[in-house]
Protein backbone atom coordinates (compact mmCIF):
# COMPACT_ATOMS: atom_id res chain seq x y z
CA UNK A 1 7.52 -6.96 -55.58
CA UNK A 2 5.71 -3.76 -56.27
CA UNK A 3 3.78 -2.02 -53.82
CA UNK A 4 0.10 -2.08 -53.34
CA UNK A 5 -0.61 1.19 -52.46
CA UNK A 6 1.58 3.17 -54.89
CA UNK A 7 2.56 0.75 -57.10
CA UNK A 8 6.52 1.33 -56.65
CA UNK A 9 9.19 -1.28 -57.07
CA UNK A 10 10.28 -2.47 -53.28
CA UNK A 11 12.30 -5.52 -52.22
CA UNK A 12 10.44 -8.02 -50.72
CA UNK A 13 11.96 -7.76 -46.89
CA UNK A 14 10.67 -4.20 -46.46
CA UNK A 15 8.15 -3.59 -44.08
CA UNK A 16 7.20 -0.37 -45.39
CA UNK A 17 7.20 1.16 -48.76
CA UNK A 18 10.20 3.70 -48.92
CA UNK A 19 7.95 5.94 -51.29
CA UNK A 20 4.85 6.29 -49.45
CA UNK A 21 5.33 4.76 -46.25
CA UNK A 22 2.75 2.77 -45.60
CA UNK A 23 3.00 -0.69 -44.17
CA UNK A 24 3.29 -3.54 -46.25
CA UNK A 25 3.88 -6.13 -43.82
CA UNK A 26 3.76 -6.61 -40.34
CA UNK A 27 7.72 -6.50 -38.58
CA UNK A 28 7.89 -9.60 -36.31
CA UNK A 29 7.59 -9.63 -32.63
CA UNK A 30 11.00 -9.74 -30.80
CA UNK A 31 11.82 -12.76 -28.86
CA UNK A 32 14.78 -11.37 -27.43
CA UNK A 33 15.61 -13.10 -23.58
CA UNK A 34 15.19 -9.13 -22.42
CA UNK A 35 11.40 -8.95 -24.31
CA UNK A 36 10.91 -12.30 -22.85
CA UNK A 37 11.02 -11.38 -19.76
CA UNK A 38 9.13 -8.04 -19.87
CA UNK A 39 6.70 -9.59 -21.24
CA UNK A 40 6.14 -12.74 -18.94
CA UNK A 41 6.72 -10.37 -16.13
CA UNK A 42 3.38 -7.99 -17.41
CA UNK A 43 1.56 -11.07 -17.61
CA UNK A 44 2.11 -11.64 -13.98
CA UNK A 45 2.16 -8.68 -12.31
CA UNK A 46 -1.11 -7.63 -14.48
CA UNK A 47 -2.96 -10.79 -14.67
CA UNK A 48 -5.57 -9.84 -16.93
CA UNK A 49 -3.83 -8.04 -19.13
CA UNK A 50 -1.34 -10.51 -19.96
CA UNK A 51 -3.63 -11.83 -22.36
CA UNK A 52 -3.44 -8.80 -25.24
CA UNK A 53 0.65 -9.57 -25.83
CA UNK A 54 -0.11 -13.19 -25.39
CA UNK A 55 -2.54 -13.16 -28.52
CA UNK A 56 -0.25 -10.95 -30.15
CA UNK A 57 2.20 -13.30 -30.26
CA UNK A 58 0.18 -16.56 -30.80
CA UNK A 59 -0.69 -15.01 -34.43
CA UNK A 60 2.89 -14.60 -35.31
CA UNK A 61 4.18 -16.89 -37.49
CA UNK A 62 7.30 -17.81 -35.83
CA UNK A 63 7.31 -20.75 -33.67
CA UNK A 64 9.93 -19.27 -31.02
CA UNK A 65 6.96 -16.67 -31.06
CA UNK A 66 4.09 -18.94 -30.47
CA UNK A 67 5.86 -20.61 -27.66
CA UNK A 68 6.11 -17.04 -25.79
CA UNK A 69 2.71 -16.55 -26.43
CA UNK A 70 1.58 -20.12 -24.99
CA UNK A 71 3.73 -19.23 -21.66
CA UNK A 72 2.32 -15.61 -21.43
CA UNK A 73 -1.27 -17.45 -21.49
CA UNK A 74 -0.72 -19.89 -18.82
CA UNK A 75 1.67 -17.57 -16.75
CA UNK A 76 -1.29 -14.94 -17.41
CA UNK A 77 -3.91 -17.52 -15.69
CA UNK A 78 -1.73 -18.94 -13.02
CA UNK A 79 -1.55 -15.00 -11.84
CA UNK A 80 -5.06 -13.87 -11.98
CA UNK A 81 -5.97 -17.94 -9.84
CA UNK A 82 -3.21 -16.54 -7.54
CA UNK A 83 -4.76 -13.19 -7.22
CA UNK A 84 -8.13 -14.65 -6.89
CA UNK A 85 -7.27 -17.09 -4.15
CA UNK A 86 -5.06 -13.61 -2.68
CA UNK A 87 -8.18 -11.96 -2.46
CA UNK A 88 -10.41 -14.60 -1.14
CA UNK A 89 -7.82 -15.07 1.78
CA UNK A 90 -7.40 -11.07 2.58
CA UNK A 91 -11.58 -11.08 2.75
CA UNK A 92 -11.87 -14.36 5.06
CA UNK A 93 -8.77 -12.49 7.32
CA UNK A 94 -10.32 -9.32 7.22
CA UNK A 95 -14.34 -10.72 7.77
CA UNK A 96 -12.71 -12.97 10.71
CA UNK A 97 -11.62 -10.08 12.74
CA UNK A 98 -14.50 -7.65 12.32
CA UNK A 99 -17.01 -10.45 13.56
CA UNK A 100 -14.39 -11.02 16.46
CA UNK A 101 -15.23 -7.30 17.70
CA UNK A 102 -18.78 -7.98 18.10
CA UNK A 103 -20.33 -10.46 21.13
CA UNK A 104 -21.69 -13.05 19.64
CA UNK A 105 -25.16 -13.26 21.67
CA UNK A 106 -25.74 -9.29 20.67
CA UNK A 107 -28.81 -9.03 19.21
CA UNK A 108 -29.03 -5.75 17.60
CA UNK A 109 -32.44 -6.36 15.48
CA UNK A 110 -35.11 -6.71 17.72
């Protein structure tokens, strides 16, 4: 395989060219139990921003790949329902005890 950039000779499981340096294919994404888990635990613990390594590895070509990429998805939208619903629950809590400091038959706009 020669590469395109400076025409050199280069084996075909380089990533980069040893002459110039520049990239000639993309290195795989690890799918190591230890990325695994980084990477499912970013996806929860920053729900919408699960999605960029998600994509990242649905485009690889590896299957073991896609299949951590599928998870990050729907581990990335079962955190950001969670923090939705969260949310939703803090505001009803927090909405529930201000209007129980206040009489009810206070009229304050005449």
């Amino acid at each position: 395989m020669n590469c395109s950039f400076c025409q050199s000779q280069v084996l075909d499981t380089f990533y980069f060219c040893p002459f110039c340096g520049k990239v000639l294919k993309d290195k795989p994404l690890s799918t190591t139990f230890l990325k695994q888990a980084g990477v499912y635990a970013f996806a929860f613990f920053f729900p919408p921003f699960g999605i960029i390594p998600a994509f990242k590895y649905l485009k690889q070509n590896s299957e073991q790949a896609r299949i951590v990429g599928l998870i990050t998805v729907l581990i990335t939208v079962f955190s950001l329902l969670f923090a939705v619903w969260l949310s939703s629950e803090f505001i009803e809590i927090v909405s529930t005890t201000i209007n129980a400091q206040f009489p009810k038959d206070l009229n304050l706009y005449p």
